[in-house]
PDB file of N, CA and C in Angstrom:
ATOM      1  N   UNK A   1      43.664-188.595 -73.865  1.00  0.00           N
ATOM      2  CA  UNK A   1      43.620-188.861 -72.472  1.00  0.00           C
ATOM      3  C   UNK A   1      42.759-190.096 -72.207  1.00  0.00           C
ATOM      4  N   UNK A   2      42.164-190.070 -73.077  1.00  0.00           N
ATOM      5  CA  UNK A   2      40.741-191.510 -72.759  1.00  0.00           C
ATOM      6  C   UNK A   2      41.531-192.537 -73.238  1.00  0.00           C
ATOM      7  N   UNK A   3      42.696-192.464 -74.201  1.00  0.00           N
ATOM      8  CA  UNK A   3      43.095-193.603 -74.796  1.00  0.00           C
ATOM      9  C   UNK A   3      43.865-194.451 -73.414  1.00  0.00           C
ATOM     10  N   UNK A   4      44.679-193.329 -72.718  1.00  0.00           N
ATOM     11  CA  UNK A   4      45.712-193.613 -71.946  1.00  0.00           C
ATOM     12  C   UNK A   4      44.744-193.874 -70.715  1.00  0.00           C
ATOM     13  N   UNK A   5      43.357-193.842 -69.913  1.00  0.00           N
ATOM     14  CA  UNK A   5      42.853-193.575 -69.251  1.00  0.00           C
ATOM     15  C   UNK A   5      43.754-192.958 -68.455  1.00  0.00           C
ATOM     16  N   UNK A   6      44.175-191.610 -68.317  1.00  0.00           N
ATOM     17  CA  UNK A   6      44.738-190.123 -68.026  1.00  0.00           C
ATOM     18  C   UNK A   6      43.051-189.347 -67.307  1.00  0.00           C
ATOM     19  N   UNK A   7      43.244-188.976 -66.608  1.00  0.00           N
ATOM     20  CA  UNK A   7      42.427-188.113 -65.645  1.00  0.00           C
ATOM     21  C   UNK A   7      42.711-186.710 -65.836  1.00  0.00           C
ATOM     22  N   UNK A   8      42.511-185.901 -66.480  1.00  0.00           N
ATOM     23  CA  UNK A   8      42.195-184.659 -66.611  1.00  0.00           C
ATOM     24  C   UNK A   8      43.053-183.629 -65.489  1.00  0.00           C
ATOM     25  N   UNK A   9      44.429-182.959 -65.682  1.00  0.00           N
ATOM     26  CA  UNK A   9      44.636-182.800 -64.296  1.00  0.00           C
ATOM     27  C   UNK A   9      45.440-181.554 -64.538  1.00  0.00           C
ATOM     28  N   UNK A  10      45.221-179.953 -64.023  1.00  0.00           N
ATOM     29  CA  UNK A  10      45.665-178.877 -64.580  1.00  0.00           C
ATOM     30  C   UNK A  10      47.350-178.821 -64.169  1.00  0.00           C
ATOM     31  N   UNK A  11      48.571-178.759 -64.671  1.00  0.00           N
ATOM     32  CA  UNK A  11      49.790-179.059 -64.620  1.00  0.00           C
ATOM     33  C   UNK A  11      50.359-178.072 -63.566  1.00  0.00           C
ATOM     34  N   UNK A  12      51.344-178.251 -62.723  1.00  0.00           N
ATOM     35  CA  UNK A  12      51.744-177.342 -61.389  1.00  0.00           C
ATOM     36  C   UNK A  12      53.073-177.681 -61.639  1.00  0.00           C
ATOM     37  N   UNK A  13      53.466-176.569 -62.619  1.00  0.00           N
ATOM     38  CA  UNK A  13      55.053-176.374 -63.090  1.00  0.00           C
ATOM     39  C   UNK A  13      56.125-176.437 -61.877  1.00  0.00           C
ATOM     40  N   UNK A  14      55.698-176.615 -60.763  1.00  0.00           N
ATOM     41  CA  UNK A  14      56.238-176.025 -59.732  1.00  0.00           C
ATOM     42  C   UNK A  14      56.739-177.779 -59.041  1.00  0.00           C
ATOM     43  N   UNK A  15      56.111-178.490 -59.414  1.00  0.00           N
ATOM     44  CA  UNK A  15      55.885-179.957 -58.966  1.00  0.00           C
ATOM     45  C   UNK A  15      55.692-180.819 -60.071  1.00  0.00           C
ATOM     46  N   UNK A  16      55.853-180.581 -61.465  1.00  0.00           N
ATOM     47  CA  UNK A  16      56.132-181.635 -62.487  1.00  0.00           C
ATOM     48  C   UNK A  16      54.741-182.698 -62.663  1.00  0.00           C
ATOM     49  N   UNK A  17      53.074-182.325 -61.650  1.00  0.00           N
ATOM     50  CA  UNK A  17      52.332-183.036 -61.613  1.00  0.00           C
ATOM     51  C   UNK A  17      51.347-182.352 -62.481  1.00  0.00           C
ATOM     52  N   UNK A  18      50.873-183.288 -63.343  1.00  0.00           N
ATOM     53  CA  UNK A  18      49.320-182.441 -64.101  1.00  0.00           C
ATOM     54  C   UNK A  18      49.717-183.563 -65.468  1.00  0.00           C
ATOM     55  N   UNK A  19      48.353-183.607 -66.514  1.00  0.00           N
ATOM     56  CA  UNK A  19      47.837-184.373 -67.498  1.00  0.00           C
ATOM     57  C   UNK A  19      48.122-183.112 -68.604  1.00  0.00           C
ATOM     58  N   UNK A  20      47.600-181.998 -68.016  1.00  0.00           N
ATOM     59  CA  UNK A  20      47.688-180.774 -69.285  1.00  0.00           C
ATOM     60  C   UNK A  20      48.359-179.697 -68.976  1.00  0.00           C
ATOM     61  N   UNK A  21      49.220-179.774 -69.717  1.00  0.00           N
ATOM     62  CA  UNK A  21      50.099-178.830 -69.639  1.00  0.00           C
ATOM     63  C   UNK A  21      50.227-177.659 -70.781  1.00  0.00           C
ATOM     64  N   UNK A  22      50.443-176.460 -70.622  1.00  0.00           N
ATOM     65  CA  UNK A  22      50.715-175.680 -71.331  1.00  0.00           C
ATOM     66  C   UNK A  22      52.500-175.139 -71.891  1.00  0.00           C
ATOM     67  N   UNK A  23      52.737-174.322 -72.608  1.00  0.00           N
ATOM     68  CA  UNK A  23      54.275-174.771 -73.060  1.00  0.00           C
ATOM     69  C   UNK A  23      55.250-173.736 -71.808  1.00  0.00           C
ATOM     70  N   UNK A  24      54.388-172.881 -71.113  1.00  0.00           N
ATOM     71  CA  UNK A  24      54.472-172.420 -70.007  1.00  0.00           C
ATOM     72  C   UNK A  24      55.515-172.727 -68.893  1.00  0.00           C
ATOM     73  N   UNK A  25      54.411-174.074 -68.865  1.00  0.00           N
ATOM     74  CA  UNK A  25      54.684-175.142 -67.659  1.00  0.00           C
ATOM     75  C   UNK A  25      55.643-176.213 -68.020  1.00  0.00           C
ATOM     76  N   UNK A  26      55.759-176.879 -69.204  1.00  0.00           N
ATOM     77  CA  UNK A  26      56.973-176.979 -69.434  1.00  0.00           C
ATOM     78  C   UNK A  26      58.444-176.100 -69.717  1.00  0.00           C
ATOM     79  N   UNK A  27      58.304-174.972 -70.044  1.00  0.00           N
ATOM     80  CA  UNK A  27      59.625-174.112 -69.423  1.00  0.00           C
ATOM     81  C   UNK A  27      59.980-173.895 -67.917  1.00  0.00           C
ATOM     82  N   UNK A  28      58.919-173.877 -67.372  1.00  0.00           N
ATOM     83  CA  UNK A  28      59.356-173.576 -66.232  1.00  0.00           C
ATOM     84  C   UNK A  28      59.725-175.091 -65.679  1.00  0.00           C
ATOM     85  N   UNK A  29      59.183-176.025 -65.858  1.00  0.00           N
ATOM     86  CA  UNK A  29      59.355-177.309 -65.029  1.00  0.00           C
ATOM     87  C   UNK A  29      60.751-178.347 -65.963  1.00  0.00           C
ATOM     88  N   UNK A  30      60.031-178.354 -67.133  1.00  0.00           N
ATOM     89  CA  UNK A  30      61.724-179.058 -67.683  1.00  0.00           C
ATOM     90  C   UNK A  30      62.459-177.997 -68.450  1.00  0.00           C
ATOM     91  N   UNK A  31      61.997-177.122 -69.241  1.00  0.00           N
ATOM     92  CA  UNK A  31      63.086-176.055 -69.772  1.00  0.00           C
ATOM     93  C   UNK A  31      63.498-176.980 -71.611  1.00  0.00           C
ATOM     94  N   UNK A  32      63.505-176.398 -72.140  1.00  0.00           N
ATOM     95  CA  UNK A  32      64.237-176.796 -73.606  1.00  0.00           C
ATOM     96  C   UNK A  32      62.856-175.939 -74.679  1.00  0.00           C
ATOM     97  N   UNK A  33      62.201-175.341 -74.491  1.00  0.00           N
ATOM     98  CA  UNK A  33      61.306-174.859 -75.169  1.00  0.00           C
ATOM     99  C   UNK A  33      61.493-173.719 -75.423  1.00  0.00           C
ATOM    100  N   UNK A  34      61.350-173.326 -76.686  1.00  0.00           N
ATOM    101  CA  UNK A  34      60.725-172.249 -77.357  1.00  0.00           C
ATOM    102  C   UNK A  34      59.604-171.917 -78.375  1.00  0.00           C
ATOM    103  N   UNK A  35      58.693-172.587 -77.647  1.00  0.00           N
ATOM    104  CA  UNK A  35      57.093-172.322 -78.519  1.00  0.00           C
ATOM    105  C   UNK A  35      56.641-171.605 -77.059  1.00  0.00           C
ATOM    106  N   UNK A  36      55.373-170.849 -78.054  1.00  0.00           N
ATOM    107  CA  UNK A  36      54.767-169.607 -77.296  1.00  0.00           C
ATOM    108  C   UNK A  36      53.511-170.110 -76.690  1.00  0.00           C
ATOM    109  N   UNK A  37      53.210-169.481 -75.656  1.00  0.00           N
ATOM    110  CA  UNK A  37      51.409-170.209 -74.676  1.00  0.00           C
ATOM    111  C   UNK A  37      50.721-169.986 -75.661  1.00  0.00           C
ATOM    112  N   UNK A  38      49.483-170.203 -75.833  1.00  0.00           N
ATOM    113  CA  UNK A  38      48.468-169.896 -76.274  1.00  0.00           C
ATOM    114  C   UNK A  38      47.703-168.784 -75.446  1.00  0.00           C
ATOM    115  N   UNK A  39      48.297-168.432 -74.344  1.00  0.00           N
ATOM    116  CA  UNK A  39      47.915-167.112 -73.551  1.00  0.00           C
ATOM    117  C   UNK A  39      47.589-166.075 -74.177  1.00  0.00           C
ATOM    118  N   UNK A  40      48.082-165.293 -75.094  1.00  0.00           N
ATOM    119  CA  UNK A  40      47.711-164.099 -75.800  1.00  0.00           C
ATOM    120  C   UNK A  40      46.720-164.782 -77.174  1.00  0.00           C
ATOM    121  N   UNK A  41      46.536-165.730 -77.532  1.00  0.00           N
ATOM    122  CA  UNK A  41      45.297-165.959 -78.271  1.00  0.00           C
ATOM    123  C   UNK A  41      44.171-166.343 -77.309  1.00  0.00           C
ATOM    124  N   UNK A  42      44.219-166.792 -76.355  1.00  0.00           N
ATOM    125  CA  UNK A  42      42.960-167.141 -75.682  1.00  0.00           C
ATOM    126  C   UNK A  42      42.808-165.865 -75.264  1.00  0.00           C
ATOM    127  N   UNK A  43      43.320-164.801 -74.872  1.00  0.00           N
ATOM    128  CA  UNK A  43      43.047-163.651 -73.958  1.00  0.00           C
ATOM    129  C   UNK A  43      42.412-162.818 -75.317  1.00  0.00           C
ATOM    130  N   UNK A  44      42.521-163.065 -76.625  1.00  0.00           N
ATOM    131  CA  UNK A  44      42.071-162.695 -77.774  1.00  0.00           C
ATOM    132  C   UNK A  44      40.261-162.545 -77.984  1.00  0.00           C
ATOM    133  N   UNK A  45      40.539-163.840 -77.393  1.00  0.00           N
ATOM    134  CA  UNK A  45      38.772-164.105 -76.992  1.00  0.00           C
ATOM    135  C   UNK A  45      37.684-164.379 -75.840  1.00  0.00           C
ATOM    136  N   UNK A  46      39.014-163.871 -74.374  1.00  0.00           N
ATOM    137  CA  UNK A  46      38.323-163.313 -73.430  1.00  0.00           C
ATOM    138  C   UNK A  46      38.351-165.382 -72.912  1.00  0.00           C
ATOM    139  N   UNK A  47      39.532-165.619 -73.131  1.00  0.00           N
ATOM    140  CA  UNK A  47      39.382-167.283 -72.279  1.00  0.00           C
ATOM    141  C   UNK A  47      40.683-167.038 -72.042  1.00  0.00           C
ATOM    142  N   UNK A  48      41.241-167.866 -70.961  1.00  0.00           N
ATOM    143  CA  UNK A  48      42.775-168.080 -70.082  1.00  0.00           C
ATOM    144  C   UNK A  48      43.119-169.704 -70.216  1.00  0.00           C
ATOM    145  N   UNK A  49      44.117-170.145 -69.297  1.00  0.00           N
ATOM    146  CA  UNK A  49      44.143-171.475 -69.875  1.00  0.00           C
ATOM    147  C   UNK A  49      43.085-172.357 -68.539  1.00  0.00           C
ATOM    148  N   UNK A  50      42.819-172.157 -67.482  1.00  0.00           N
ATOM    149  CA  UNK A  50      41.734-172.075 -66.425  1.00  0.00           C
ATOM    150  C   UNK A  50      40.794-172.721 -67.130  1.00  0.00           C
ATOM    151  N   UNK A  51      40.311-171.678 -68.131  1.00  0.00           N
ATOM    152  CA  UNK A  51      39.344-171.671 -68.422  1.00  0.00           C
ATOM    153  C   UNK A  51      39.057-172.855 -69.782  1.00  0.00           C
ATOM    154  N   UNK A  52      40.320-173.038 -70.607  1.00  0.00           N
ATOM    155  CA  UNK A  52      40.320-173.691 -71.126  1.00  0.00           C
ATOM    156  C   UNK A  52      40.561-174.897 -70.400  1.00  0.00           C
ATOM    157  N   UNK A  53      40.832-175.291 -69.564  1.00  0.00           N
ATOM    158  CA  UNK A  53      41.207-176.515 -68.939  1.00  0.00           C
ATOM    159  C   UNK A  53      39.861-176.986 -68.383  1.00  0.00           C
ATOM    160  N   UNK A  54      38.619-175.964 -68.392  1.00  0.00           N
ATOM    161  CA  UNK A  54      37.317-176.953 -67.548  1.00  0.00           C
ATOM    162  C   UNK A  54      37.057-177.285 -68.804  1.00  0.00           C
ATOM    163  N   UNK A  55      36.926-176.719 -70.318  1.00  0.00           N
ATOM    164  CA  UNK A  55      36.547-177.307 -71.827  1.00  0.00           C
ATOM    165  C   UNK A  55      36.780-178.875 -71.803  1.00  0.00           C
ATOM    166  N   UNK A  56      38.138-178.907 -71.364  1.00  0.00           N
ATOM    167  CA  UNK A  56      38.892-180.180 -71.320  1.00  0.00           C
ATOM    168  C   UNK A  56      37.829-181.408 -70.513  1.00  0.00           C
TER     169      UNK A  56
END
Protein backbone atom coordinates (compact mmCIF):
# COMPACT_ATOMS: atom_id res chain seq x y z
CA UNK A 1 0.00 0.00 0.00
CA UNK A 2 2.96 2.45 0.76
CA UNK A 3 4.44 1.43 -2.54
CA UNK A 4 1.22 2.50 -4.41
CA UNK A 5 0.63 5.42 -1.85
CA UNK A 6 -2.96 3.50 -1.26
CA UNK A 7 -4.65 4.80 1.99
CA UNK A 8 -5.73 2.10 4.10
CA UNK A 9 -9.49 1.72 3.41
CA UNK A 10 -11.88 -1.24 4.84
CA UNK A 11 -13.67 -2.66 1.40
CA UNK A 12 -17.77 -2.13 1.09
CA UNK A 13 -18.63 -5.12 -1.16
CA UNK A 14 -21.73 -3.39 -1.63
CA UNK A 15 -19.98 -0.33 -3.57
CA UNK A 16 -16.72 -1.89 -5.05
CA UNK A 17 -14.81 0.96 -2.72
CA UNK A 18 -11.99 -0.06 -0.15
CA UNK A 19 -7.87 -0.75 -0.37
CA UNK A 20 -8.49 -4.15 1.70
CA UNK A 21 -10.40 -6.45 0.85
CA UNK A 22 -11.20 -9.79 2.04
CA UNK A 23 -12.12 -12.85 -0.46
CA UNK A 24 -15.63 -12.20 1.02
CA UNK A 25 -15.91 -8.96 -0.54
CA UNK A 26 -14.73 -9.93 -3.61
CA UNK A 27 -17.52 -12.63 -4.09
CA UNK A 28 -19.92 -10.60 -3.28
CA UNK A 29 -18.76 -7.48 -5.35
CA UNK A 30 -17.04 -9.15 -8.51
CA UNK A 31 -17.83 -12.95 -8.05
CA UNK A 32 -15.26 -15.62 -9.74
CA UNK A 33 -13.85 -16.84 -6.37
CA UNK A 34 -13.45 -19.76 -4.57
CA UNK A 35 -10.91 -19.22 -1.78
CA UNK A 36 -12.16 -19.16 1.79
CA UNK A 37 -12.12 -15.73 4.38
CA UNK A 38 -9.80 -15.98 6.80
CA UNK A 39 -12.96 -15.55 9.10
CA UNK A 40 -12.91 -18.89 10.83
CA UNK A 41 -9.05 -18.63 11.48
CA UNK A 42 -9.15 -15.23 12.91
CA UNK A 43 -12.29 -16.17 15.02
CA UNK A 44 -9.67 -19.09 16.04
CA UNK A 45 -7.93 -16.49 17.95
CA UNK A 46 -10.65 -14.29 19.08
CA UNK A 47 -9.81 -11.45 16.01
CA UNK A 48 -12.50 -10.64 12.99
CA UNK A 49 -11.45 -8.93 9.93
CA UNK A 50 -12.43 -5.25 11.82
CA UNK A 51 -10.14 -6.04 13.82
CA UNK A 52 -7.60 -7.08 11.62
CA UNK A 53 -8.03 -4.14 9.44
CA UNK A 54 -6.96 -1.48 12.45
CA UNK A 55 -3.41 -4.00 12.50
CA UNK A 56 -3.30 -2.75 8.98
Amino acid sequence: MHQYNLTPSLAQAHNGVGTVWSHSDITHYLGGTDHTDPDAYFAMYGYNMQQFFALV
